[in-house]
PDB file of N, CA and C in Angstrom:
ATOM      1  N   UNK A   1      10.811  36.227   4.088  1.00  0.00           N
ATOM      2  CA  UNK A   1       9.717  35.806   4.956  1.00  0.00           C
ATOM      3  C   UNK A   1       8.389  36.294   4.394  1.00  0.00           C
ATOM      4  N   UNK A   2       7.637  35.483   3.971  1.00  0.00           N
ATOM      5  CA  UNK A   2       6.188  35.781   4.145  1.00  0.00           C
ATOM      6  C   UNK A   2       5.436  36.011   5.084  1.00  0.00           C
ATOM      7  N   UNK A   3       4.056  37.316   4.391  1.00  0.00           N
ATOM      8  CA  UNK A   3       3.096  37.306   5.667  1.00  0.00           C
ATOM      9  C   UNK A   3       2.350  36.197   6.268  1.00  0.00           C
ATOM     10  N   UNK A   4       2.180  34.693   5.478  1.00  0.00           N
ATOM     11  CA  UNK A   4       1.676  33.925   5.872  1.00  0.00           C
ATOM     12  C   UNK A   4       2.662  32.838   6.710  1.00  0.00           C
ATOM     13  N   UNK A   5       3.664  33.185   6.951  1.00  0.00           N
ATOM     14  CA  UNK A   5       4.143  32.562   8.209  1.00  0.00           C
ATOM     15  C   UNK A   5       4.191  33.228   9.228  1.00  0.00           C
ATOM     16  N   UNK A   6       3.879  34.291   9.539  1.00  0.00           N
ATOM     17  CA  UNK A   6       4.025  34.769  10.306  1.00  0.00           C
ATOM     18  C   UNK A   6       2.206  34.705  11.058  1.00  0.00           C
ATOM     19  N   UNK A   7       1.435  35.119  10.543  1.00  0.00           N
ATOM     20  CA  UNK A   7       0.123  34.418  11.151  1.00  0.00           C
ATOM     21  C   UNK A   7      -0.693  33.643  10.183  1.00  0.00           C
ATOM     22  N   UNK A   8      -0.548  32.478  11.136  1.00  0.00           N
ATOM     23  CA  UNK A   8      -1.574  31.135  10.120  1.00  0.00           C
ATOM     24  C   UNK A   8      -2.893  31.544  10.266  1.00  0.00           C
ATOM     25  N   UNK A   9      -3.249  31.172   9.044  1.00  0.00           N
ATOM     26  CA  UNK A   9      -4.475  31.339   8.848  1.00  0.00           C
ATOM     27  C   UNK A   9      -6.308  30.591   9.352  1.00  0.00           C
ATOM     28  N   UNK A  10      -7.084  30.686   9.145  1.00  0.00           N
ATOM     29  CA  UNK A  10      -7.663  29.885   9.961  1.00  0.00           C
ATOM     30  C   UNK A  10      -7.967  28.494   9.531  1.00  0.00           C
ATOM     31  N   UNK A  11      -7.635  28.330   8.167  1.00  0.00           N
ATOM     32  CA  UNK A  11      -7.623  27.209   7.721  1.00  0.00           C
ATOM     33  C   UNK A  11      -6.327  26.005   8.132  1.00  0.00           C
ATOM     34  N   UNK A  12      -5.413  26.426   8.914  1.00  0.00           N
ATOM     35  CA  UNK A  12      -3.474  25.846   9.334  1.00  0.00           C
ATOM     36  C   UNK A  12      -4.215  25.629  10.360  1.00  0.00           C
ATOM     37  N   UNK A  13      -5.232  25.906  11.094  1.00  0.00           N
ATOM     38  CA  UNK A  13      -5.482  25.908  12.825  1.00  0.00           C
ATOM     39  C   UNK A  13      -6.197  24.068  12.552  1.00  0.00           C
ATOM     40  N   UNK A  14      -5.316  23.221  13.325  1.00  0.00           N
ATOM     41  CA  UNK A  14      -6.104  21.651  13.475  1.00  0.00           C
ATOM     42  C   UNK A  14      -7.171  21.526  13.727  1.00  0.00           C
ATOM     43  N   UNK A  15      -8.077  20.865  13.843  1.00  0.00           N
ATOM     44  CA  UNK A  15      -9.317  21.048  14.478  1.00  0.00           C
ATOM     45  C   UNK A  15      -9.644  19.802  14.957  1.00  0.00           C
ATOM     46  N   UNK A  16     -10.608  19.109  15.793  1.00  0.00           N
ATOM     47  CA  UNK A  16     -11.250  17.880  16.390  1.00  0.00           C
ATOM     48  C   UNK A  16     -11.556  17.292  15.372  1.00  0.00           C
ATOM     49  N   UNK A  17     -11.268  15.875  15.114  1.00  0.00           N
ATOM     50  CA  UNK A  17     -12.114  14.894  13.940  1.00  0.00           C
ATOM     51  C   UNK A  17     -13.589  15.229  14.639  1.00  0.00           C
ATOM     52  N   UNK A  18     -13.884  14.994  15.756  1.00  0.00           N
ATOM     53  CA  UNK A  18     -15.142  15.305  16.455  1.00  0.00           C
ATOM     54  C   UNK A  18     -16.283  16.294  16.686  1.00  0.00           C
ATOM     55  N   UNK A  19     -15.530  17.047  16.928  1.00  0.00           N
ATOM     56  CA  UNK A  19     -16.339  18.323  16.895  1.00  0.00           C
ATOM     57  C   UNK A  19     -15.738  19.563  16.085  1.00  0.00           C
ATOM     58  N   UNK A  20     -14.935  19.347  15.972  1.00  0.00           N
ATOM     59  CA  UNK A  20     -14.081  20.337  14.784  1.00  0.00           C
ATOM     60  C   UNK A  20     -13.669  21.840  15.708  1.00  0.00           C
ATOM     61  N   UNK A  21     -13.580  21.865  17.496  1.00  0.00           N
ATOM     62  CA  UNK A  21     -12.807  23.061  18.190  1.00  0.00           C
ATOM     63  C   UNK A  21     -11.526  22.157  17.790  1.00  0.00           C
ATOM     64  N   UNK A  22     -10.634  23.439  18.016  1.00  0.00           N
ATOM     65  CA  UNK A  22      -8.900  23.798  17.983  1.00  0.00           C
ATOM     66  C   UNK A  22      -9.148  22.415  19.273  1.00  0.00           C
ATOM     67  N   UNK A  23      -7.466  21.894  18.317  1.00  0.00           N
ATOM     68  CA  UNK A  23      -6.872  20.458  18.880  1.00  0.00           C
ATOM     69  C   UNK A  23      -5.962  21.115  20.174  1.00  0.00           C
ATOM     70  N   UNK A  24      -5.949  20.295  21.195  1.00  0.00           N
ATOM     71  CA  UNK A  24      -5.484  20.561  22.443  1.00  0.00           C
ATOM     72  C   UNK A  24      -4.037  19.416  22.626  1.00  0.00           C
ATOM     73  N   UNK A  25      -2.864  19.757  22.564  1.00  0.00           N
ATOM     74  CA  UNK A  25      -1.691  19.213  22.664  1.00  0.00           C
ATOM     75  C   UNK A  25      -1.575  17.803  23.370  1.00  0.00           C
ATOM     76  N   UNK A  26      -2.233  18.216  24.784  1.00  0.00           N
ATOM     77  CA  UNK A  26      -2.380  17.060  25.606  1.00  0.00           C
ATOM     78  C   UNK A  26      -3.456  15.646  25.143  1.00  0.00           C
ATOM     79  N   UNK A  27      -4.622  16.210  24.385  1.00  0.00           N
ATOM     80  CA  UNK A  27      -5.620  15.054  23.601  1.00  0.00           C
ATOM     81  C   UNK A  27      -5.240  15.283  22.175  1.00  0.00           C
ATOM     82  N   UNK A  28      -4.336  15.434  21.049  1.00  0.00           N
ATOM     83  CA  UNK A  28      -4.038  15.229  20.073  1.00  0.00           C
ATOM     84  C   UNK A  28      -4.218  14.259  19.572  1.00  0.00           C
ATOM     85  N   UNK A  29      -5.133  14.030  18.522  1.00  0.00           N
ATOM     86  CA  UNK A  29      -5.635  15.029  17.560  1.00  0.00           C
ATOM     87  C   UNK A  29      -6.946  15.753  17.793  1.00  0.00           C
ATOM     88  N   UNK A  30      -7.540  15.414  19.229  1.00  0.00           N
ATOM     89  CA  UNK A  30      -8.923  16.034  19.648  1.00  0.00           C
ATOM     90  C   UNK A  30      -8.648  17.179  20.610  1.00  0.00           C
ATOM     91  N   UNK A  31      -9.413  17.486  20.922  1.00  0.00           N
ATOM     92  CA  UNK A  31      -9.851  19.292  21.737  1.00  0.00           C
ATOM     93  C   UNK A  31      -9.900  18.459  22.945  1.00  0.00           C
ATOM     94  N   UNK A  32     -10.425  16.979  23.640  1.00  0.00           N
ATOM     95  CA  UNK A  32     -10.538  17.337  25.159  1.00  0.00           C
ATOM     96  C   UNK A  32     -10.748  15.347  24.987  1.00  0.00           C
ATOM     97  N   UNK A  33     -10.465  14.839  26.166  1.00  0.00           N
ATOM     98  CA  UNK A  33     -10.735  13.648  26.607  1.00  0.00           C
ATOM     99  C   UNK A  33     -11.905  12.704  25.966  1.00  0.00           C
ATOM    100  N   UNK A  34     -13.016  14.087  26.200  1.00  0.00           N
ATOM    101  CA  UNK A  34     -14.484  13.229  25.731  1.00  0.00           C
ATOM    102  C   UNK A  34     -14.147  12.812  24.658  1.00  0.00           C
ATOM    103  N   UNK A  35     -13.455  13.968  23.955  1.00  0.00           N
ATOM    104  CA  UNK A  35     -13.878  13.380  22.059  1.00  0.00           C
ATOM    105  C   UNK A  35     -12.897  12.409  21.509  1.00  0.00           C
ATOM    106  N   UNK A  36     -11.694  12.239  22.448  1.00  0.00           N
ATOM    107  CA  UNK A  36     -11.089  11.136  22.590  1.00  0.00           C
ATOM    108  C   UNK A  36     -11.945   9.593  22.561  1.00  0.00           C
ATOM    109  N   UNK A  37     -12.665   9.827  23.886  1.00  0.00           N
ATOM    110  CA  UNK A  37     -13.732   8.428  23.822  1.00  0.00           C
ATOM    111  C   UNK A  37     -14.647   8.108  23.208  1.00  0.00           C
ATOM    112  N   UNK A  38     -14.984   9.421  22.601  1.00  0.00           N
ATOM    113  CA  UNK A  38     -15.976   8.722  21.271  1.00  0.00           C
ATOM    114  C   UNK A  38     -14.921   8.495  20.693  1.00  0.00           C
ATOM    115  N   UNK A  39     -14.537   9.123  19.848  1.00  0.00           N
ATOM    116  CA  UNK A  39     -13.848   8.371  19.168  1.00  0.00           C
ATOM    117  C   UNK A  39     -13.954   6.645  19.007  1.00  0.00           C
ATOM    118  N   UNK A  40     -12.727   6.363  20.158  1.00  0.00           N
ATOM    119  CA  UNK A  40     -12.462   5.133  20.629  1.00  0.00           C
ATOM    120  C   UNK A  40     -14.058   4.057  20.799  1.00  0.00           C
ATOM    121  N   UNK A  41     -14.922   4.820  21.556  1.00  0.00           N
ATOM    122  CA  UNK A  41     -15.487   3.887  21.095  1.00  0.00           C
ATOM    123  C   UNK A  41     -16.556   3.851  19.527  1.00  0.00           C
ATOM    124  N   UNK A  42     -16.458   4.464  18.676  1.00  0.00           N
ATOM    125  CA  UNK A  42     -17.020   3.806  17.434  1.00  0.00           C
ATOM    126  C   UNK A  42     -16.103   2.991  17.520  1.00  0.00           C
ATOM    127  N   UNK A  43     -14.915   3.402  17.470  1.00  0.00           N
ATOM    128  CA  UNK A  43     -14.007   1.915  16.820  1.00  0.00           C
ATOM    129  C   UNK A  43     -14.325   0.738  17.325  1.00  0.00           C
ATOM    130  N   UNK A  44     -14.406   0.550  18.814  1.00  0.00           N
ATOM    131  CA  UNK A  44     -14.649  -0.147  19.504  1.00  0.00           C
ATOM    132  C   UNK A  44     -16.504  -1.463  19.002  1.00  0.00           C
ATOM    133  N   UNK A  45     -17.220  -0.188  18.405  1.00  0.00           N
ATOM    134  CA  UNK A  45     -18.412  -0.468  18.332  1.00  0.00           C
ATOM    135  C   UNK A  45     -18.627  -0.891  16.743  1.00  0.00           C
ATOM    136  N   UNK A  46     -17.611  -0.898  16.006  1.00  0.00           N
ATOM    137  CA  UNK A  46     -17.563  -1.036  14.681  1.00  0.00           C
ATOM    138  C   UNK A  46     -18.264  -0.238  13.740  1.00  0.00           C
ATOM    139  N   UNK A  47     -18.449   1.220  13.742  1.00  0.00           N
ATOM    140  CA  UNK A  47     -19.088   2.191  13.544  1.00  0.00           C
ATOM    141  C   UNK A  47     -18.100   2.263  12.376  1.00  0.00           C
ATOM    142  N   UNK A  48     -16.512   2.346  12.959  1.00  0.00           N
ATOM    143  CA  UNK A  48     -15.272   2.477  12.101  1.00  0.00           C
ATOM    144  C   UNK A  48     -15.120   1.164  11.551  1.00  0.00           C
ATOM    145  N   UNK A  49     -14.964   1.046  10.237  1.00  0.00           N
ATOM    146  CA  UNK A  49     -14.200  -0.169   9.729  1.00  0.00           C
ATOM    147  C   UNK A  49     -13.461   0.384   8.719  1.00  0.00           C
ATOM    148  N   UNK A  50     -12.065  -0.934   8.502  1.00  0.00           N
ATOM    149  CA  UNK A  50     -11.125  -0.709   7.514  1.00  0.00           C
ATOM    150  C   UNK A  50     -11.468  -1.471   6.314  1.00  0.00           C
ATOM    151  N   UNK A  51     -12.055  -1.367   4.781  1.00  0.00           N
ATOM    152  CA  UNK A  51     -12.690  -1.754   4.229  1.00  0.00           C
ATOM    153  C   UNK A  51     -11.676  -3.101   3.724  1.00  0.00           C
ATOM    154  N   UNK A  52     -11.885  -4.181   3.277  1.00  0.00           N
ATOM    155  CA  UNK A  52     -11.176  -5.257   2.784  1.00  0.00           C
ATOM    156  C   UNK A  52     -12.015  -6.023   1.507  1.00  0.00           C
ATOM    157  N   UNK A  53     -10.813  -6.108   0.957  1.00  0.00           N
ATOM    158  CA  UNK A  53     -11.177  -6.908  -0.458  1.00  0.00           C
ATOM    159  C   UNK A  53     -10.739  -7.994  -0.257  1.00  0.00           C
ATOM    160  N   UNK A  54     -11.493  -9.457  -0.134  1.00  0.00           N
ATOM    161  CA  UNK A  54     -11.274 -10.735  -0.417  1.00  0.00           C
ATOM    162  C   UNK A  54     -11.106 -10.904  -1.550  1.00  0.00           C
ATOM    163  N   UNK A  55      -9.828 -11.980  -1.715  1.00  0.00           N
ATOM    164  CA  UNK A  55      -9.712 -12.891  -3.075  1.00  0.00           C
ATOM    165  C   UNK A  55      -9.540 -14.004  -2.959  1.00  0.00           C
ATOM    166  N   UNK A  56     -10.150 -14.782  -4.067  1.00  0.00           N
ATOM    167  CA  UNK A  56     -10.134 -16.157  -4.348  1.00  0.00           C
ATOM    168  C   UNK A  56      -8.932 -17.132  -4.003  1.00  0.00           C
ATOM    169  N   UNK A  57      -9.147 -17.794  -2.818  1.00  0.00           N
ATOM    170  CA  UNK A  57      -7.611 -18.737  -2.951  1.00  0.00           C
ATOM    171  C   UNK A  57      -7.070 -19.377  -3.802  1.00  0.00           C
ATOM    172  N   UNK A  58      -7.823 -19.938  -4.676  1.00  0.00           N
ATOM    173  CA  UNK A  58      -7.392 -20.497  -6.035  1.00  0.00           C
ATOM    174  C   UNK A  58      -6.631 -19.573  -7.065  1.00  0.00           C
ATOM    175  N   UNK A  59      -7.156 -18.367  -6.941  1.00  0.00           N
ATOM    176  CA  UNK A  59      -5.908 -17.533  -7.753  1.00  0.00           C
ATOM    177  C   UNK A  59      -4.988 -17.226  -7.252  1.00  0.00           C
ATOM    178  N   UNK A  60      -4.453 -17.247  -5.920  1.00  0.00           N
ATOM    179  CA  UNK A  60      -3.525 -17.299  -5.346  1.00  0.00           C
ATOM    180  C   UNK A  60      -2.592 -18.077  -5.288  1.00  0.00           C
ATOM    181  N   UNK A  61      -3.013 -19.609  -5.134  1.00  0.00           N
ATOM    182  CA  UNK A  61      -1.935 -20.550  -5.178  1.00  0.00           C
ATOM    183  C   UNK A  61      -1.564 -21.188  -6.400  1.00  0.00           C
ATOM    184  N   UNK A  62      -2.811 -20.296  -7.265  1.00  0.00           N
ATOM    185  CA  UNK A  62      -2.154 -20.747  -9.223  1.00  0.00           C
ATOM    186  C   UNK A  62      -2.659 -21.828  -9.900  1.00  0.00           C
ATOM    187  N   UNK A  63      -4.096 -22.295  -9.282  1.00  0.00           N
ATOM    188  CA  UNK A  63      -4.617 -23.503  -9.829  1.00  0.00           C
ATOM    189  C   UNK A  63      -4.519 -23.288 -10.978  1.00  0.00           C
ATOM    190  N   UNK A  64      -4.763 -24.661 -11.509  1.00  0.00           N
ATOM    191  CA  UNK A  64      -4.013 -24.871 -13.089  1.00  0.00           C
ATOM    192  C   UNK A  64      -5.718 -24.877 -13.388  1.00  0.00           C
ATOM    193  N   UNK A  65      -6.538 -25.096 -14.611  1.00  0.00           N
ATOM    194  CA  UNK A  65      -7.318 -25.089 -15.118  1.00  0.00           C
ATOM    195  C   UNK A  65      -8.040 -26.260 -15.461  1.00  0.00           C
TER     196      UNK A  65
END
């Protein structure tokens, strides 16, 4: 057994994407409700996006030349 299992360090402690206090079991992965709803709403507000690469349909279906 190591000493570092036995107390984690402060860097092992989760923290809020939000505000960065210790994550609370019941709002996981956030500390409390509020930071739940921000959250939710950037997403909501498109603050968050998932980045996407368009490609050409023509290289897709193999046009001939």
């Amino acid at each position: 057994m190591s000493p570092a299992n036995d107390n984690p360090s402060r860097s092992s402690i989760e923290r809020c994407p939000i505000c960065s206090k210790p994550t609370d079991a019941a709002f996981k992965p956030f500390c409390s409700k509020r930071c739940a709803d921000v959250d939710l709403q950037r997403w909501l507000s498109g603050r968050y996006a998932i980045p996407v690469v368009e490609e050409d349909k023509g290289r897709d279906e193999g046009e001939e030349g």
